[in-house]
Protein backbone atom coordinates (compact mmCIF):
# COMPACT_ATOMS: atom_id res chain seq x y z
CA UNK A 1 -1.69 20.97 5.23
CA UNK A 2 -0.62 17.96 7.09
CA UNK A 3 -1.69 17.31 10.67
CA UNK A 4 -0.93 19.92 12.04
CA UNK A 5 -3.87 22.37 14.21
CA UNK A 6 -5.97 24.10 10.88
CA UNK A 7 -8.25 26.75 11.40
CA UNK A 8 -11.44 25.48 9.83
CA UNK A 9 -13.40 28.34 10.54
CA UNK A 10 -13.46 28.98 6.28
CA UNK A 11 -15.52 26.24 4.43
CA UNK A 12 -12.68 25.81 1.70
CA UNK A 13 -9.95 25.40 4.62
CA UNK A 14 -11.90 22.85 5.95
CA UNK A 15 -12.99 21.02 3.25
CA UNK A 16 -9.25 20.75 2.48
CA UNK A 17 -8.36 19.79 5.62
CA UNK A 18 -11.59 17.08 6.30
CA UNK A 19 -10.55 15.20 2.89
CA UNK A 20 -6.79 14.81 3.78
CA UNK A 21 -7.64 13.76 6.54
CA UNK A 22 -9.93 10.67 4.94
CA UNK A 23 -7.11 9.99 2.72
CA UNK A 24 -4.72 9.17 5.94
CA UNK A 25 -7.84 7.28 7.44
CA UNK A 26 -7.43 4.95 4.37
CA UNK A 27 -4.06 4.41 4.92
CA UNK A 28 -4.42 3.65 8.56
CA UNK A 29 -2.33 5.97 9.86
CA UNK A 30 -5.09 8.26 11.55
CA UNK A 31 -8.47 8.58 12.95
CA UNK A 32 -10.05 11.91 12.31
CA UNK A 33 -13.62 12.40 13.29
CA UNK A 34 -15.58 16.10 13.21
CA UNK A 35 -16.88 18.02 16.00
CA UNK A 36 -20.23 19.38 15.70
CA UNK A 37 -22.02 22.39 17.69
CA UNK A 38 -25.22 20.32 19.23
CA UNK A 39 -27.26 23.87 18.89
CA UNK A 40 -26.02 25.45 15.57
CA UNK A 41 -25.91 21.64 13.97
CA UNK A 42 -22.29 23.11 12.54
CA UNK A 43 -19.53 21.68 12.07
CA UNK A 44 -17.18 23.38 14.23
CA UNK A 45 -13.40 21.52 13.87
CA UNK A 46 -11.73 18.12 13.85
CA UNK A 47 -10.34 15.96 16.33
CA UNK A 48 -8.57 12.75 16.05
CA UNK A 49 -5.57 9.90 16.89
CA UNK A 50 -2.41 10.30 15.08
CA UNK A 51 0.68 8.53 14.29
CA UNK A 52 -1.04 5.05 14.79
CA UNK A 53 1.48 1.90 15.52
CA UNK A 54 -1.26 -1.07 15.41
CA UNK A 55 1.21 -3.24 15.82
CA UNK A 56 2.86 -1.59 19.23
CA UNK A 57 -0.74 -0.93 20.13
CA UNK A 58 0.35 2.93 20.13
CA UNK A 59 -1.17 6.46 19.15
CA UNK A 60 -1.02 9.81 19.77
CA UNK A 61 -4.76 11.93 20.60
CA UNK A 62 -4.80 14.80 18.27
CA UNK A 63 -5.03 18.42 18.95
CA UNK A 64 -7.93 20.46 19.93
């Protein structure tokens, strides 16, 4: 699935994509965080920094 934009709008898609995302959390290499719809309470996509370089100080903001 990679990092690429993923429609979440089907639970299994997103489940997919929220847990790969954890896994490159762990490794440090991004920062993915989910958007949720204030009224519905739903979890509506994810959103994040990518390609982190702690040691340049460098990242790039993830796709919406």
């Amino acid at each position: 699935m990679g990092v690429l934009p993923v429609n979440c709008s089907v639970a299994t898609t997103f489940t997919k994509a929220y847990n790969e995302a954890l896994k490159e959390r762990e490794k440090g290499e991004h920062y993915t965080f989910v958007i949720v719809n204030k009224i519905t309470n739903k979890l509506i996509g994810l959103q994040g920094f990518f390609d982190i370089h702690s040691k340049d100080r460098k990242l790039e903001i993830g796709w919406t």
